[in-house]
PDB file of N, CA and C in Angstrom:
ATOM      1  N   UNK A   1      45.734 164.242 278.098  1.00  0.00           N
ATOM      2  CA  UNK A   1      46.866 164.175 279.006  1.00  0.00           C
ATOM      3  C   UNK A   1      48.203 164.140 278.275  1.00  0.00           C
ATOM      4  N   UNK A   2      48.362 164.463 276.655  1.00  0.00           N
ATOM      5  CA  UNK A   2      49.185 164.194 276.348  1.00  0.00           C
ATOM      6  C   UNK A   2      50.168 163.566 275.922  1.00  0.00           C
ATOM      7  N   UNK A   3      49.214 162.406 276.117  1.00  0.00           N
ATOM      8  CA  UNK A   3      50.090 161.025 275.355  1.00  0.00           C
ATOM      9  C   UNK A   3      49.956 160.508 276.739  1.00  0.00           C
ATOM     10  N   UNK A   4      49.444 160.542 277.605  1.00  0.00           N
ATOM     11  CA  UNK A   4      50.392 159.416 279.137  1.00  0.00           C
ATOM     12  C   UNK A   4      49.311 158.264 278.770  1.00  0.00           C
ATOM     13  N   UNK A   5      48.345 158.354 278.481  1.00  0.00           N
ATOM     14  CA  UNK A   5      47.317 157.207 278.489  1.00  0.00           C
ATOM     15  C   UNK A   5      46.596 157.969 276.996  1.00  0.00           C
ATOM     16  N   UNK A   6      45.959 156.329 276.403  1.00  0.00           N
ATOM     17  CA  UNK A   6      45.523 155.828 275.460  1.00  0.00           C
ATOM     18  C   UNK A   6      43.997 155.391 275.188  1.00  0.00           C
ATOM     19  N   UNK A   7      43.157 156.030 274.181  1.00  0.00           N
ATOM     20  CA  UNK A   7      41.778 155.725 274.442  1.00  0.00           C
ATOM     21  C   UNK A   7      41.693 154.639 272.576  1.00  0.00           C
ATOM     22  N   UNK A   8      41.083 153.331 272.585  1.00  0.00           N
ATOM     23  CA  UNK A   8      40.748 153.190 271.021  1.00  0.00           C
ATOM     24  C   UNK A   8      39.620 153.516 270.495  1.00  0.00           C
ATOM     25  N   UNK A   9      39.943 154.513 269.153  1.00  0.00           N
ATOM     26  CA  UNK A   9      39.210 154.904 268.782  1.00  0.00           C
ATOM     27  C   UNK A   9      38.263 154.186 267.812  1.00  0.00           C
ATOM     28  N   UNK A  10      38.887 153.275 266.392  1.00  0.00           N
ATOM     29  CA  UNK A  10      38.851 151.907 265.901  1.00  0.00           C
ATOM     30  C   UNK A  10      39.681 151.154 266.227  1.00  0.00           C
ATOM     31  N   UNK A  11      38.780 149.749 266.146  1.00  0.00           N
ATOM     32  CA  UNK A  11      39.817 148.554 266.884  1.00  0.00           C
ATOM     33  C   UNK A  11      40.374 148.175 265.135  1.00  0.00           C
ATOM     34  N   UNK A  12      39.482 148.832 263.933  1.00  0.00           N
ATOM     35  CA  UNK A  12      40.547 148.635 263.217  1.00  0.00           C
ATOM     36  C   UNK A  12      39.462 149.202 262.135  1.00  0.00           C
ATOM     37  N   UNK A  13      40.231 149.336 260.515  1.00  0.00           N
ATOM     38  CA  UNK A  13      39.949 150.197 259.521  1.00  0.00           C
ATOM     39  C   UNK A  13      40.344 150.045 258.236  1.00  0.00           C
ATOM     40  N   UNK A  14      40.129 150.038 257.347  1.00  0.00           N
ATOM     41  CA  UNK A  14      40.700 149.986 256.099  1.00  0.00           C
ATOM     42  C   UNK A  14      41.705 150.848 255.814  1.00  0.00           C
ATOM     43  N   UNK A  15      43.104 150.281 255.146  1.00  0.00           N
ATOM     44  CA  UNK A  15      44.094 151.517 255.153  1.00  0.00           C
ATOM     45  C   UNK A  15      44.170 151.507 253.701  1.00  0.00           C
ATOM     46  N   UNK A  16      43.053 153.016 253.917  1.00  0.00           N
ATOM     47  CA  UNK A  16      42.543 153.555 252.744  1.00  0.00           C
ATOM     48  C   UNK A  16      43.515 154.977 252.527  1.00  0.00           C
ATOM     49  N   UNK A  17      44.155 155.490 253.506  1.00  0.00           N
ATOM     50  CA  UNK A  17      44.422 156.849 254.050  1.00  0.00           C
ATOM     51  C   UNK A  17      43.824 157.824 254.390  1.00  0.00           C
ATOM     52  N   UNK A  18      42.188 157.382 254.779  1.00  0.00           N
ATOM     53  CA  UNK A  18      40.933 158.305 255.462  1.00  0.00           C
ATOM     54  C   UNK A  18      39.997 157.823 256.221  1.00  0.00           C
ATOM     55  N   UNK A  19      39.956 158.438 257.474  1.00  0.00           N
ATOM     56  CA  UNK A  19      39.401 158.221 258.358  1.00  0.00           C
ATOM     57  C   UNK A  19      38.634 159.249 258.913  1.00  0.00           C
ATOM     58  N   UNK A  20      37.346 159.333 259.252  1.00  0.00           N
ATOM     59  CA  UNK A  20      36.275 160.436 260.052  1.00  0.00           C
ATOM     60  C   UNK A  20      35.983 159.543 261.305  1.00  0.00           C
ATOM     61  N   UNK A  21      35.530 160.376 262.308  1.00  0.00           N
ATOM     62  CA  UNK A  21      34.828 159.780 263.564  1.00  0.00           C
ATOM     63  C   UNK A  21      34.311 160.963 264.358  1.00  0.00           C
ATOM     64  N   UNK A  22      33.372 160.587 265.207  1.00  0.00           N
ATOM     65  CA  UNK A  22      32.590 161.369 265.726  1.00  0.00           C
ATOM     66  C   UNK A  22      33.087 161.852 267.288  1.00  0.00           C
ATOM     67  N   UNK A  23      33.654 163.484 267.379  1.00  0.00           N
ATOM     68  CA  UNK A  23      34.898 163.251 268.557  1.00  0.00           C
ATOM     69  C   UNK A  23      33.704 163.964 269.452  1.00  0.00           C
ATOM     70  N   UNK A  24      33.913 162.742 270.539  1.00  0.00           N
ATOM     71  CA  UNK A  24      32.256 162.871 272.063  1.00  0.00           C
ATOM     72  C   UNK A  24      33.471 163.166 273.027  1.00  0.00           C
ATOM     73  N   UNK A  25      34.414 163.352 273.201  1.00  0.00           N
ATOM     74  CA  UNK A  25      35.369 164.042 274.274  1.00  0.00           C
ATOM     75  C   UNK A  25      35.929 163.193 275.171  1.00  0.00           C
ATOM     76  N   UNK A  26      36.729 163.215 276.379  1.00  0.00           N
ATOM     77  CA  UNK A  26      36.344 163.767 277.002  1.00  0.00           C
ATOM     78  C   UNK A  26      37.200 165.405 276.968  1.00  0.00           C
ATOM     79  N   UNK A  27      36.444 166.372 277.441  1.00  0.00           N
ATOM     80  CA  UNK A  27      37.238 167.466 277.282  1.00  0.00           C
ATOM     81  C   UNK A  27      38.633 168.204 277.063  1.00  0.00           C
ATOM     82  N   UNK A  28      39.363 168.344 276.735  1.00  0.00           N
ATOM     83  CA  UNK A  28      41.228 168.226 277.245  1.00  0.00           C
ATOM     84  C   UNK A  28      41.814 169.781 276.134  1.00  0.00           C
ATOM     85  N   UNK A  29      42.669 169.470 276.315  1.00  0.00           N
ATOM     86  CA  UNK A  29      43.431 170.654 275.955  1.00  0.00           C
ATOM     87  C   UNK A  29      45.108 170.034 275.852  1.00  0.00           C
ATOM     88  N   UNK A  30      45.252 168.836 275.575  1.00  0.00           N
ATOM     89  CA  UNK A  30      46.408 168.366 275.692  1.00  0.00           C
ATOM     90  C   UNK A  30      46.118 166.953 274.661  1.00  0.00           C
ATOM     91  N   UNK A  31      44.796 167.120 274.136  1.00  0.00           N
ATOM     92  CA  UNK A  31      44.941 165.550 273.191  1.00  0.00           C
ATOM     93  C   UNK A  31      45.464 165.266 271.983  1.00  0.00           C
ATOM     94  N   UNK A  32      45.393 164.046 272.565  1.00  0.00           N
ATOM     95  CA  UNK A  32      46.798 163.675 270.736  1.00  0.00           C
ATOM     96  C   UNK A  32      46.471 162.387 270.092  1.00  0.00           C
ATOM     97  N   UNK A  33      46.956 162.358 269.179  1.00  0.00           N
ATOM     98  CA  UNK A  33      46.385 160.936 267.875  1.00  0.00           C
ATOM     99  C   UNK A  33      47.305 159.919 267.869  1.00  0.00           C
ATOM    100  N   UNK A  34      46.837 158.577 268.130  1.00  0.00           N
ATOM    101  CA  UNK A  34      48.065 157.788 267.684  1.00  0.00           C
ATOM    102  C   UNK A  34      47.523 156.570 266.787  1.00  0.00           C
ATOM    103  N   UNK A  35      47.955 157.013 265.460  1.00  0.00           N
ATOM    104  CA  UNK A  35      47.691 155.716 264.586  1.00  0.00           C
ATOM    105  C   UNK A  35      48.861 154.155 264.834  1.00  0.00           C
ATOM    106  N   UNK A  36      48.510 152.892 265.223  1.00  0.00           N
ATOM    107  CA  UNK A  36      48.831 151.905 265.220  1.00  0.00           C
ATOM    108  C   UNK A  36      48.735 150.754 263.986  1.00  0.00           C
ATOM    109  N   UNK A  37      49.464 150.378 263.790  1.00  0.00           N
ATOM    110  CA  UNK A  37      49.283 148.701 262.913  1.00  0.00           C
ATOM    111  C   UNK A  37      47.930 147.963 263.629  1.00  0.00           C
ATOM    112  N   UNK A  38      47.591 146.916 263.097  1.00  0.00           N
ATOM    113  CA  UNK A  38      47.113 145.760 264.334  1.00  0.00           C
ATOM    114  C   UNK A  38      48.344 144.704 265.536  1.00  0.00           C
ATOM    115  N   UNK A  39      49.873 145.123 264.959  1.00  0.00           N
ATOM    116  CA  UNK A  39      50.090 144.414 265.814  1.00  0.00           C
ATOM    117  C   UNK A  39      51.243 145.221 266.847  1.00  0.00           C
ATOM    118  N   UNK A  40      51.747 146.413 266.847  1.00  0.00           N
ATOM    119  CA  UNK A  40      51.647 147.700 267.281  1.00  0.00           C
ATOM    120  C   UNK A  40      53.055 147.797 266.886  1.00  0.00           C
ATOM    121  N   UNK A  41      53.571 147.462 266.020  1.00  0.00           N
ATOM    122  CA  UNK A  41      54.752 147.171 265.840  1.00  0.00           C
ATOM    123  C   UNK A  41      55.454 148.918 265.231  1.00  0.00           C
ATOM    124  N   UNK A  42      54.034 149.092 264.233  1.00  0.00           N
ATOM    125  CA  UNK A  42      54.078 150.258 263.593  1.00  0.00           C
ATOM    126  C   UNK A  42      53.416 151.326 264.398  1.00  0.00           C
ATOM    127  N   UNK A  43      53.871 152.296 263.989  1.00  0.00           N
ATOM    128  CA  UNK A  43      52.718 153.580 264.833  1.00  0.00           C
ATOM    129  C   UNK A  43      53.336 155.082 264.515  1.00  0.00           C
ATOM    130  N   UNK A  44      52.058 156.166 264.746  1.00  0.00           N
ATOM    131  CA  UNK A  44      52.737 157.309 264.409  1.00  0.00           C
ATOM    132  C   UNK A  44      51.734 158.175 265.443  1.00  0.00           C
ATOM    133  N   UNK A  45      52.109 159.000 265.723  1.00  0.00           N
ATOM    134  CA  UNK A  45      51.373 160.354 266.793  1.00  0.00           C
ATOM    135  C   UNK A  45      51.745 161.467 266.102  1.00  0.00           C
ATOM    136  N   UNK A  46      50.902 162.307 266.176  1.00  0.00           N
ATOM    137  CA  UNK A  46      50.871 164.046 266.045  1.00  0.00           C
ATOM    138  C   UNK A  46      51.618 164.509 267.166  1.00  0.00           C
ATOM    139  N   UNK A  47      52.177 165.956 266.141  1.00  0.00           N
ATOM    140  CA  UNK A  47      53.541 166.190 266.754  1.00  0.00           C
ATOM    141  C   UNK A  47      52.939 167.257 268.186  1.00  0.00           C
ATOM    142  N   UNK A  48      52.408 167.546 268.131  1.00  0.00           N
ATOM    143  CA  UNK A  48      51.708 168.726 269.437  1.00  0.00           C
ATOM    144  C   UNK A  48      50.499 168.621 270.060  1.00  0.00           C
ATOM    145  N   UNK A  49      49.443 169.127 271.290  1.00  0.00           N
ATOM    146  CA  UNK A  49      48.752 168.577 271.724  1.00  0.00           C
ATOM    147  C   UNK A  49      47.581 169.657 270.574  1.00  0.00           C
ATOM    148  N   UNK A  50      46.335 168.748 271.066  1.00  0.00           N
ATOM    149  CA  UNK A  50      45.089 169.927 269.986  1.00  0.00           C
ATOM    150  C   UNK A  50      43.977 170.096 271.215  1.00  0.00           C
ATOM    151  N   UNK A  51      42.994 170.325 271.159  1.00  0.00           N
ATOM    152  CA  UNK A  51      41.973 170.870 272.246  1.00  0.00           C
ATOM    153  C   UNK A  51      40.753 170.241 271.067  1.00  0.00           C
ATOM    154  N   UNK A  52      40.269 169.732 273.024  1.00  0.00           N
ATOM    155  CA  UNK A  52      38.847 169.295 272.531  1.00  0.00           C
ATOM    156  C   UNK A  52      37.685 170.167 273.423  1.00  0.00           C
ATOM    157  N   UNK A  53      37.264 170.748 273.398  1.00  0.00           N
ATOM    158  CA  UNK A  53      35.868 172.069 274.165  1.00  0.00           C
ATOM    159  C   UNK A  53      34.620 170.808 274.033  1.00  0.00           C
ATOM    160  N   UNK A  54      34.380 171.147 275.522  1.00  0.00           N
ATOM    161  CA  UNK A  54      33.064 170.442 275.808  1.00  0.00           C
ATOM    162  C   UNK A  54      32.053 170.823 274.962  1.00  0.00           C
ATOM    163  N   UNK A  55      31.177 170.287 274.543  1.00  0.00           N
ATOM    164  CA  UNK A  55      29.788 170.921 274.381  1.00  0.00           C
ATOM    165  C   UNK A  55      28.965 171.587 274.822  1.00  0.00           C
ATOM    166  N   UNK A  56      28.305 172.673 274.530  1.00  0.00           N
ATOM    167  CA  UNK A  56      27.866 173.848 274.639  1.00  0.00           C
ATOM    168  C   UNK A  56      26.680 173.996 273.973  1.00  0.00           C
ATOM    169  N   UNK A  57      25.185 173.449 275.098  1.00  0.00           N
ATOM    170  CA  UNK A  57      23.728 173.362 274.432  1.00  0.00           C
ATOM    171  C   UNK A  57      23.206 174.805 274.498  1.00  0.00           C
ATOM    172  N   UNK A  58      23.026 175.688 273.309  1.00  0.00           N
ATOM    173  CA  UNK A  58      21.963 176.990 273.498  1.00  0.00           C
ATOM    174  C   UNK A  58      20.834 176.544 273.001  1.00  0.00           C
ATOM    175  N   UNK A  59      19.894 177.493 273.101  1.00  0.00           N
ATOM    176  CA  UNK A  59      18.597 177.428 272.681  1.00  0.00           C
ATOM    177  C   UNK A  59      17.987 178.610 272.250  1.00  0.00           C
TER     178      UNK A  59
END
């Protein structure tokens, strides 16, 4: 949606400067990243939206 609402992805992490996670959706075409502090004081978002495509089982 673009930033209007917020999902957590870790409630928290080592700031190592790398992070992986396993992206289960939900589908969008407008999603965006927002790294936080723990006490939200700090924070940063990606500058444009990216697309997430449902999954797609063949056989």
């Amino acid at each position: 949606d673009g930033g209007i609402s917020w999902a957590t992805l870790l409630p928290t992490t080592p700031n190592d400067g790398d992070q992986t996670w396993k992206v289960t959706g939900p589908a969008t075409r407008q999603g965006r990243i927002r790294v936080c502090d723990l006490g939200g004081a700090v924070r940063d978002t990606n500058d444009g939206n990216f697309t997430i495509l449902r999954d797609v089982l063949t056989n």
